[in-house]
Protein backbone atom coordinates (compact mmCIF):
# COMPACT_ATOMS: atom_id res chain seq x y z
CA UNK A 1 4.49 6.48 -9.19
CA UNK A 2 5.45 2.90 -9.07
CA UNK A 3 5.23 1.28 -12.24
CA UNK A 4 6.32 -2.50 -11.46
CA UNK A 5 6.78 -4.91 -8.04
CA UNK A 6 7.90 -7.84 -7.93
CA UNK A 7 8.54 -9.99 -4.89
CA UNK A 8 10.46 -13.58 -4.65
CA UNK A 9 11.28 -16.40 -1.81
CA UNK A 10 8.73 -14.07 1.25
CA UNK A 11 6.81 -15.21 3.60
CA UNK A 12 3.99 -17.31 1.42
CA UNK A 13 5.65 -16.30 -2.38
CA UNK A 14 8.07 -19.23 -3.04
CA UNK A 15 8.06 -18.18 -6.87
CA UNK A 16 8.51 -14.65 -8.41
CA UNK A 17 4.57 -13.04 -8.40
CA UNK A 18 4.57 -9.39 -9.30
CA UNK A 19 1.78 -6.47 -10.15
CA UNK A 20 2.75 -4.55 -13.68
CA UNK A 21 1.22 -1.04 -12.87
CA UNK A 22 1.90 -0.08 -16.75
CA UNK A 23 -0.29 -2.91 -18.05
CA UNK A 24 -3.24 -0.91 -19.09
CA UNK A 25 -5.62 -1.45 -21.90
CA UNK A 26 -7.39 1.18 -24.02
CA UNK A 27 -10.70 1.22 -22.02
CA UNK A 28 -12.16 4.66 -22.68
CA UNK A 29 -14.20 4.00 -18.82
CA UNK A 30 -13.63 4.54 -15.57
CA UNK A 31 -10.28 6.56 -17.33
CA UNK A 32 -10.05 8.15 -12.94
CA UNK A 33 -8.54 4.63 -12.12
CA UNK A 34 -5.17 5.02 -14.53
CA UNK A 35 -2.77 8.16 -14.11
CA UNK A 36 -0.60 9.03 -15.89
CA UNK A 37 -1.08 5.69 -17.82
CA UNK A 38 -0.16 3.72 -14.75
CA UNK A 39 -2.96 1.59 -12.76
CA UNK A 40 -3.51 4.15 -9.97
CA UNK A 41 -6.58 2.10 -8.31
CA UNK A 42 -6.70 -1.24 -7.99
CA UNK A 43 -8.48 -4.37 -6.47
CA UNK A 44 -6.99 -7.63 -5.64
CA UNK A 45 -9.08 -11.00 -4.83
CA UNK A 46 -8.22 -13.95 -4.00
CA UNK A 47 -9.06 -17.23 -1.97
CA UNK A 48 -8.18 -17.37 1.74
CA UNK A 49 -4.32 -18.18 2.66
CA UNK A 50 -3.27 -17.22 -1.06
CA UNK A 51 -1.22 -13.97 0.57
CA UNK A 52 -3.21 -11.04 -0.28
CA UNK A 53 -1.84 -9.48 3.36
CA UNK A 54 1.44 -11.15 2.28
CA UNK A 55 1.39 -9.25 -0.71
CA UNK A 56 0.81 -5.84 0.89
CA UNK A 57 3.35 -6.29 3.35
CA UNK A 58 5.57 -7.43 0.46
CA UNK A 59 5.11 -4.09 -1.30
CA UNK A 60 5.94 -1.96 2.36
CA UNK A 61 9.09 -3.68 2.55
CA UNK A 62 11.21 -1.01 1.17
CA UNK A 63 9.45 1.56 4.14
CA UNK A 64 11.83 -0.30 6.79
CA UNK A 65 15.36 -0.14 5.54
CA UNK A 66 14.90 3.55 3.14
CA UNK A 67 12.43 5.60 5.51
CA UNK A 68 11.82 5.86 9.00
CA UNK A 69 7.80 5.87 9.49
CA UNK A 70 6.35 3.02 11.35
CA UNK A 71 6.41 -0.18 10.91
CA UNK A 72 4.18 -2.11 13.49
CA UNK A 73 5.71 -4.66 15.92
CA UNK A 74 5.69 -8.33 14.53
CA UNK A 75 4.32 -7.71 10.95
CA UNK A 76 7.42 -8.90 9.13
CA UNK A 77 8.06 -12.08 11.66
CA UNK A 78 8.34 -15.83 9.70
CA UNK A 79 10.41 -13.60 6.63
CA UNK A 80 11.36 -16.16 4.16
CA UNK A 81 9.41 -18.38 2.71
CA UNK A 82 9.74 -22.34 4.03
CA UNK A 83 10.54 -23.69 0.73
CA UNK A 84 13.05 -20.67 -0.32
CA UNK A 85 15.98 -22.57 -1.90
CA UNK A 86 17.91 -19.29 -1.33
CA UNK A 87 18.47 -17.83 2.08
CA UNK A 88 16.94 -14.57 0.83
CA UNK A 89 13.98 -12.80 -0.18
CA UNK A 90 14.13 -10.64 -3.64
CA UNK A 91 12.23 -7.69 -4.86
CA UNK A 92 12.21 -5.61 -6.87
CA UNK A 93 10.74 -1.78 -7.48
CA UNK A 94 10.18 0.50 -10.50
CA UNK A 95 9.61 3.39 -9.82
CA UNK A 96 8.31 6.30 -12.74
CA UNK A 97 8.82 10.27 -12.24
CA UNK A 98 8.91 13.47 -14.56
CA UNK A 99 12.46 13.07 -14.50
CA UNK A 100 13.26 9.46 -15.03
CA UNK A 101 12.80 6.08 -13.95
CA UNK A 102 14.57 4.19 -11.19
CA UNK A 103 14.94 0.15 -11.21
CA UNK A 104 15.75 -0.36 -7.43
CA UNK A 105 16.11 -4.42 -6.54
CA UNK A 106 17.50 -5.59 -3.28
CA UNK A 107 18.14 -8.80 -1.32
CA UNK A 108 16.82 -9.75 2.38
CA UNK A 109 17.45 -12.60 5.16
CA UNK A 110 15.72 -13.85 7.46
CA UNK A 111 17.30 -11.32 9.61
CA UNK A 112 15.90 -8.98 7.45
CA UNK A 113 18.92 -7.11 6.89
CA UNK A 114 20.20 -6.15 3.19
CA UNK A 115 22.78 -8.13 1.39
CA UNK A 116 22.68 -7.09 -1.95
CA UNK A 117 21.28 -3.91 -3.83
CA UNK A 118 21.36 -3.02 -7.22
CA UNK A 119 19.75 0.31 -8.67
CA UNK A 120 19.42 1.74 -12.47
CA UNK A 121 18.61 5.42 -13.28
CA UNK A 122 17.20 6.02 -16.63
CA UNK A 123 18.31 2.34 -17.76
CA UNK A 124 21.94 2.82 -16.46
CA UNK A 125 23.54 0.90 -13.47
CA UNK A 126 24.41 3.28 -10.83
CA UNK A 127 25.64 0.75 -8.24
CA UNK A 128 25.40 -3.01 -7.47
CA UNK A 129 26.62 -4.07 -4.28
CA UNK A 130 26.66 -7.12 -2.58
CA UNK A 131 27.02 -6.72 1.35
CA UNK A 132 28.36 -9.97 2.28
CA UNK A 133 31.41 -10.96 0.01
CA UNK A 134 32.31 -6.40 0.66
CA UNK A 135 32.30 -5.64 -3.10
CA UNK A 136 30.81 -4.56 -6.11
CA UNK A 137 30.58 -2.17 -8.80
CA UNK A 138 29.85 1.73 -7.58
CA UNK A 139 31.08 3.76 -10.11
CA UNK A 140 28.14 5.65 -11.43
CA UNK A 141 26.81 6.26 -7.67
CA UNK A 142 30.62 7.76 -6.85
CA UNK A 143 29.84 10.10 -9.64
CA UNK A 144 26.85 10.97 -8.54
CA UNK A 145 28.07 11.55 -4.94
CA UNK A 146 32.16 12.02 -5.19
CA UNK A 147 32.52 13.61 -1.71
CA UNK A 148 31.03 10.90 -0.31
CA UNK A 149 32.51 8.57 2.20
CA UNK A 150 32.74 4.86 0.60
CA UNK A 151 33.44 2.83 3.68
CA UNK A 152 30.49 0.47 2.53
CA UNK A 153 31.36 -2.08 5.11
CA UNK A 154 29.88 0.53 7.79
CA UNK A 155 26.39 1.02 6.20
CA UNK A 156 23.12 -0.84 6.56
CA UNK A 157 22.12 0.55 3.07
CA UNK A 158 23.76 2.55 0.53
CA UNK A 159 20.77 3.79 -1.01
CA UNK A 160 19.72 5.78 2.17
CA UNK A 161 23.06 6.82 3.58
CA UNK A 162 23.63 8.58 -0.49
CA UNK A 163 20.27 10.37 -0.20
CA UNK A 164 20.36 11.65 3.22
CA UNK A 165 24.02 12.65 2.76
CA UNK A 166 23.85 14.38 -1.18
CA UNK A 167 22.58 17.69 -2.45
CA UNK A 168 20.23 16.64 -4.83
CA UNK A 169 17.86 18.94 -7.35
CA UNK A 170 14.50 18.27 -5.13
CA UNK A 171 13.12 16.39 -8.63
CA UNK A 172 15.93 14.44 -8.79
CA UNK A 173 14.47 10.98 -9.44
CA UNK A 174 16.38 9.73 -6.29
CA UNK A 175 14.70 12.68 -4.48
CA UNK A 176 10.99 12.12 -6.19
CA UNK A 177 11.78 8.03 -4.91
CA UNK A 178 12.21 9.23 -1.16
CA UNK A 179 9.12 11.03 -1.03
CA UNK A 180 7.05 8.12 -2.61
CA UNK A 181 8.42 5.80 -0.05
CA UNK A 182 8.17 8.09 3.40
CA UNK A 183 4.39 8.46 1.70
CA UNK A 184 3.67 5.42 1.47
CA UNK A 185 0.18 3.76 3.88
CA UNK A 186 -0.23 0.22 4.77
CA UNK A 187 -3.34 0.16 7.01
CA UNK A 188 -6.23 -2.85 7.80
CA UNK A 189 -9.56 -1.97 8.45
CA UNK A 190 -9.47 -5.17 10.80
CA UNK A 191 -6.84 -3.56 13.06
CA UNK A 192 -7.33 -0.49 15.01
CA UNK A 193 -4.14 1.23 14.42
CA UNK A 194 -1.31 -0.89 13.32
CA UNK A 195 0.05 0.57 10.17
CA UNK A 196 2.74 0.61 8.02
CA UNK A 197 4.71 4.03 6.60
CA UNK A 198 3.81 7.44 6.27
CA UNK A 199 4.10 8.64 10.30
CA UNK A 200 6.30 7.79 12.86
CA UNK A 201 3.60 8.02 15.22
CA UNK A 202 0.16 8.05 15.42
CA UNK A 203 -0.10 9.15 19.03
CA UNK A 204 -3.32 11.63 17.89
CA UNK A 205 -5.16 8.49 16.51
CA UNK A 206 -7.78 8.59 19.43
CA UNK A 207 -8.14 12.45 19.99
CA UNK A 208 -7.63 13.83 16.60
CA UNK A 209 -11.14 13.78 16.67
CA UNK A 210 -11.74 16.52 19.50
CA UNK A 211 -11.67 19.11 17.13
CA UNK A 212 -15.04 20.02 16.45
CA UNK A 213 -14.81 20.69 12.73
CA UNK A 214 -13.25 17.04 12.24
CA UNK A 215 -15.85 15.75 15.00
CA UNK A 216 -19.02 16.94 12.50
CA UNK A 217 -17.42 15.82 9.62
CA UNK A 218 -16.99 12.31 10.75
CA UNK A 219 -20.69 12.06 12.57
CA UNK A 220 -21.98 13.46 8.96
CA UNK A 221 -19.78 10.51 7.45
CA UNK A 222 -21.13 7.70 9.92
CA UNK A 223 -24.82 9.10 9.29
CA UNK A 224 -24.15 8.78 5.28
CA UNK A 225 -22.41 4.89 6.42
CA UNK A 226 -25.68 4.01 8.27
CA UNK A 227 -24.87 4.96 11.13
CA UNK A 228 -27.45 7.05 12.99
CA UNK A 229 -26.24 8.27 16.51
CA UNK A 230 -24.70 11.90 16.86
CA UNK A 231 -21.48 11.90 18.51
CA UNK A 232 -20.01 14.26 21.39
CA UNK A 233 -16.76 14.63 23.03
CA UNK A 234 -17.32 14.76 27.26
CA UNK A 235 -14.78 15.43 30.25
CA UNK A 236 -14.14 12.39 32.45
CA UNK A 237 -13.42 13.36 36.14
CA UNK A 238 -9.98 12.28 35.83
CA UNK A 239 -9.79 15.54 32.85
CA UNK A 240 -9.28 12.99 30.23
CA UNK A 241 -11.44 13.84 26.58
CA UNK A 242 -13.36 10.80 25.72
CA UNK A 243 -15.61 10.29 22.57
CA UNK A 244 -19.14 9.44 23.27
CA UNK A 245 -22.16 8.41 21.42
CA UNK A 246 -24.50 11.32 22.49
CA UNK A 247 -27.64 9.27 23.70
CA UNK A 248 -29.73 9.64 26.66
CA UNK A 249 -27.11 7.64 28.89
CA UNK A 250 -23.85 8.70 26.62
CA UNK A 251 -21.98 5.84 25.60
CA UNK A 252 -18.28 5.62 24.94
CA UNK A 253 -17.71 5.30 21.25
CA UNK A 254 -14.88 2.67 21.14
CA UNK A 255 -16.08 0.37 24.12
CA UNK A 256 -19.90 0.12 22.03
CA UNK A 257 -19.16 0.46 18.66
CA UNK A 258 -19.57 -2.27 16.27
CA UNK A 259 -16.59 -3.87 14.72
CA UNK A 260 -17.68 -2.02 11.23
CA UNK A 261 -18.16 1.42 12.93
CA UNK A 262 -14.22 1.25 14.50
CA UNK A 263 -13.70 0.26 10.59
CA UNK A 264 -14.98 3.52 9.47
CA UNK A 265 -13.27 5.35 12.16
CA UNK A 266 -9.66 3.96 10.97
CA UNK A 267 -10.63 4.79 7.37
CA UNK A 268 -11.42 8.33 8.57
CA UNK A 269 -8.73 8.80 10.71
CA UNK A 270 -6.19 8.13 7.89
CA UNK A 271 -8.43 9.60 4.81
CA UNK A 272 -8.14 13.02 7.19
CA UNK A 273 -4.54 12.57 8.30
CA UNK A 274 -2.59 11.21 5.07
CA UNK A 275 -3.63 13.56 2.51
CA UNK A 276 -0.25 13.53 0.95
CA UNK A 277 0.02 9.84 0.69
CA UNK A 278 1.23 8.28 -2.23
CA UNK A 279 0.86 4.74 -2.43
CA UNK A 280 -1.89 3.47 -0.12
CA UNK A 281 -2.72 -0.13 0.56
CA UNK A 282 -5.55 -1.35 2.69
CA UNK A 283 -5.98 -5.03 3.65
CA UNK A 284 -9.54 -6.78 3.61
CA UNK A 285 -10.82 -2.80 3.50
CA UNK A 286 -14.38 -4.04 3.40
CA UNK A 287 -14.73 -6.71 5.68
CA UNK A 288 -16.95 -5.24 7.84
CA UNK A 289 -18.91 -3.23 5.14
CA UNK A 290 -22.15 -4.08 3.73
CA UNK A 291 -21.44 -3.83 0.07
CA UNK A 292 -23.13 -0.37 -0.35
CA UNK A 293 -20.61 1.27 1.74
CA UNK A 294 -18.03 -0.56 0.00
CA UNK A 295 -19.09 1.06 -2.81
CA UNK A 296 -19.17 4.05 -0.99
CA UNK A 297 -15.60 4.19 -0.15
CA UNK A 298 -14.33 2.94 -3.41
CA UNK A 299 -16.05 5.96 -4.05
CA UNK A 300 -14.15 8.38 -1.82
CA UNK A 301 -10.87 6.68 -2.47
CA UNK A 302 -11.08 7.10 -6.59
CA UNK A 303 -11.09 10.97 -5.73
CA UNK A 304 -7.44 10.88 -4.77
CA UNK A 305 -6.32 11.65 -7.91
CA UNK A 306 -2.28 12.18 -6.59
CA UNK A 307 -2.90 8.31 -4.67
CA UNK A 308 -2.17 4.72 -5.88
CA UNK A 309 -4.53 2.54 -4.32
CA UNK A 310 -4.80 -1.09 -3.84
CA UNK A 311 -7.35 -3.23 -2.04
CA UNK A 312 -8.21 -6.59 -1.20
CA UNK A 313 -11.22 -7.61 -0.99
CA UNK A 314 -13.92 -10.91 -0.74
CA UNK A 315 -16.82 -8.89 -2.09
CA UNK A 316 -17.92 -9.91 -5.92
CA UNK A 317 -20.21 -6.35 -5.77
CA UNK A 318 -17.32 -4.46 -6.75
CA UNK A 319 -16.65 -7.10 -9.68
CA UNK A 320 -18.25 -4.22 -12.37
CA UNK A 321 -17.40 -1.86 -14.43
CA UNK A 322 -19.12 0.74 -13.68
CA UNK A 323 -16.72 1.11 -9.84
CA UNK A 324 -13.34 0.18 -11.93
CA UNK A 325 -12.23 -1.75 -15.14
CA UNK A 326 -10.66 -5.03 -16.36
CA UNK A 327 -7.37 -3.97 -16.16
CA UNK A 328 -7.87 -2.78 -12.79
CA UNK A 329 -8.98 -6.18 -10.63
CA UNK A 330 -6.75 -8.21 -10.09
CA UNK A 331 -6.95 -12.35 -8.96
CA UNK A 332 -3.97 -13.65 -6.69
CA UNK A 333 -3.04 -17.19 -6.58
CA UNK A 334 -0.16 -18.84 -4.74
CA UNK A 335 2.22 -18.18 -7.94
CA UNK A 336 1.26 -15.13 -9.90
CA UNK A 337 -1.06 -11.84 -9.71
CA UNK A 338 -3.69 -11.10 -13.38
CA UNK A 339 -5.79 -8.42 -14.13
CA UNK A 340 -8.81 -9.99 -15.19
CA UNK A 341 -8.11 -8.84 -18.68
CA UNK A 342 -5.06 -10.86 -18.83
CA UNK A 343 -7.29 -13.95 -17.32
CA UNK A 344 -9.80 -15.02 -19.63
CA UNK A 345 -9.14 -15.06 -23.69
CA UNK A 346 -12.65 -12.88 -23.89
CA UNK A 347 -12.34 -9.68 -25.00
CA UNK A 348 -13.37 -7.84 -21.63
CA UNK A 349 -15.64 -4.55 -22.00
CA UNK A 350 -17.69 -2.45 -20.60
CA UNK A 351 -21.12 -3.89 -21.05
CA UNK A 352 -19.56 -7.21 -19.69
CA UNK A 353 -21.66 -8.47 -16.44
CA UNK A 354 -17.51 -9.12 -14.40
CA UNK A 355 -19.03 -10.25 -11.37
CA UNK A 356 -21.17 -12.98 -13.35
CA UNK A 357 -18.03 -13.99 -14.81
CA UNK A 358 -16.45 -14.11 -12.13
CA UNK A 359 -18.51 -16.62 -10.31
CA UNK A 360 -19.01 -19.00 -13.43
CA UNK A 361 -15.41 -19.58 -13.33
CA UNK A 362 -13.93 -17.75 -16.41
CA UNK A 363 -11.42 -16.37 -15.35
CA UNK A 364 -7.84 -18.05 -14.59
CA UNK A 365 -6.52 -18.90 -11.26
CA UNK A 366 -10.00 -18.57 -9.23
């Protein structure tokens, strides 16, 4: 699981803000939101243009250089931040498995191309390598890997080339890494399907639903959301499978539906498809929701018990403790990230009204 992020100099984050995973408090609630006795589901609000999508796409910046799932055209454009002294963007992952723990921190330009890495196993340096001065020190990675070709001038990223090119035990910590990061999910419920990690492709995001099994199961979800209609799948003359609302006239589902219906039908397509995700992030996941089916799919998401979750969100409903706790809601400003239990000197439980809070101002950074 990832245990600690921390991002410097991108896009809108001129100064070091970061989200500490392992900062949980002894809250004997809502226990389903920590694993492992990491933060495993988590809200984060914030005003407008603070960089709560910033902040996503901060944490999916490790999907492009170690994995090769998607990454959607023009989400990383305007890199660095404007007032970035440095002509670089920093961050920096910790990662926590069975096995060990990895510290993996790395260096971007505005190119955003690698120039420096640095990773720990377990506490000790493995390699630190800086890409444009050719050097560094790689003697615990050599170990790891002696057979290994070290022409580091020729690689893009050492991390990757060791993995893909080692015999590793499969829980190997570097292993256990991999698989977190080719499972990770960036996804908005704004956006029809432009996502971040976990597929290459998504061709099947339009007629997964043809299967008549997955067909009932989303027209039962949509009827639970508010959503009345039945659904059907018809023939077009040209032998094309469209889905239909099945009314007297049939209407086609994604010319008609409301902005908040397509919503739920992203949010289905990737609850069904990415059951084996491991770190999922959406953006503004409510923002076409009426507050009950926010609650609703807070709901669903808490069951994946294997998933870190994070959200951002406008809607002071979920402010309460009895959807998540303290240390789980988090408030983003321009310079640093706090759980509200870390932003107020109250002693936060579980009989405390957050969302009241919340709006009378007691909490830092609002």
């Amino acid at each position: 699981m990832l245990k600690l992020f921390e991002v410097t100099g991108f896009k809108s984050f001129k100064e070091t803000v970061r989200i500490d995973f392992a900062d949980v408090r002894d809250y004997k609630f809502n226990s389903h939101c920590v694993t492992n006795n990491l933060i495993s589901k988590a809200i984060i609000y914030g005003k407008n243009a603070v960089g709560k999508s910033n902040f996503g796409l901060a944490l999916f910046d490790i999907v492009s250089h170690l994995s090769s799932k998607n990454v959607s055209p023009n989400m990383y454009d305007y890199y660095l931040n404007a007032a970035n002294l440095n002509d670089y963007a920093e961050f920096r992952y910790i990662f926590e498995f069975t096995e060990g723990t990895i510290d993996y921190s790395y260096w971007k330009d505005e190119k955003q191309s690698l120039v420096y890495e640095k990773l720990l196993l377990n506490g000790v340096l493995l390699y630190e390598y800086n890409y444009a001065k050719n050097k560094g020190h790689t003697e615990g990675i050599k170990a790891l890997a002696p057979t290994l070709n070290w022409a580091f001038q020729d690689m893009d990223c050492i991390l990757k080339y060791v993995i893909n090119n080692t015999v590793l035990d499969d829980q190997h910590p570097l292993r256990c890494m991999m698989r977190f990061v080719n499972n990770m999910l960036w996804f908005r419920s704004l956006d029809e399907n432009r996502y971040i990690g976990f597929k290459t492709k998504s061709t099947d995001y339009y007629d997964f639903i043809f299967e008549e099994k997955i067909l009932r199961e989303f027209e039962t979800f949509l009827h639970a959301s508010g959503v009345e209609d039945n659904l059907v799948v018809k023939t077009n003359v040209d032998g094309k499978r469209v889905l239909y609302f099945d009314t007297d006239i049939p209407l086609p589902f994604f010319k008609v539906a409301s902005s908040g219906t397509r919503a739920l039908y992203t949010f289905f397509y990737w609850y069904k498809t990415a059951k084996d995700v491991s770190f999922m992030f959406i953006d503004e996941f409510d923002a076409f929701y009426h507050f009950e089916l926010a609650e609703s799919i807070v709901a669903i998401l808490e069951k994946m018990s294997n998933t870190q979750v994070v959200l951002t969100s406008h809607n002071t409903n979920l402010l309460t403790n009895k959807i998540m706790r303290p240390d789980c809601y988090f408030i983003l400003t321009k310079d640093k990230l706090t759980a509200l239990a870390n932003a107020t000197t109250r002693e936060l439980r579980e009989g405390h009204n957050l969302e009241k809070l919340y709006m009378s101002g007691e909490f830092y950074g609002q």
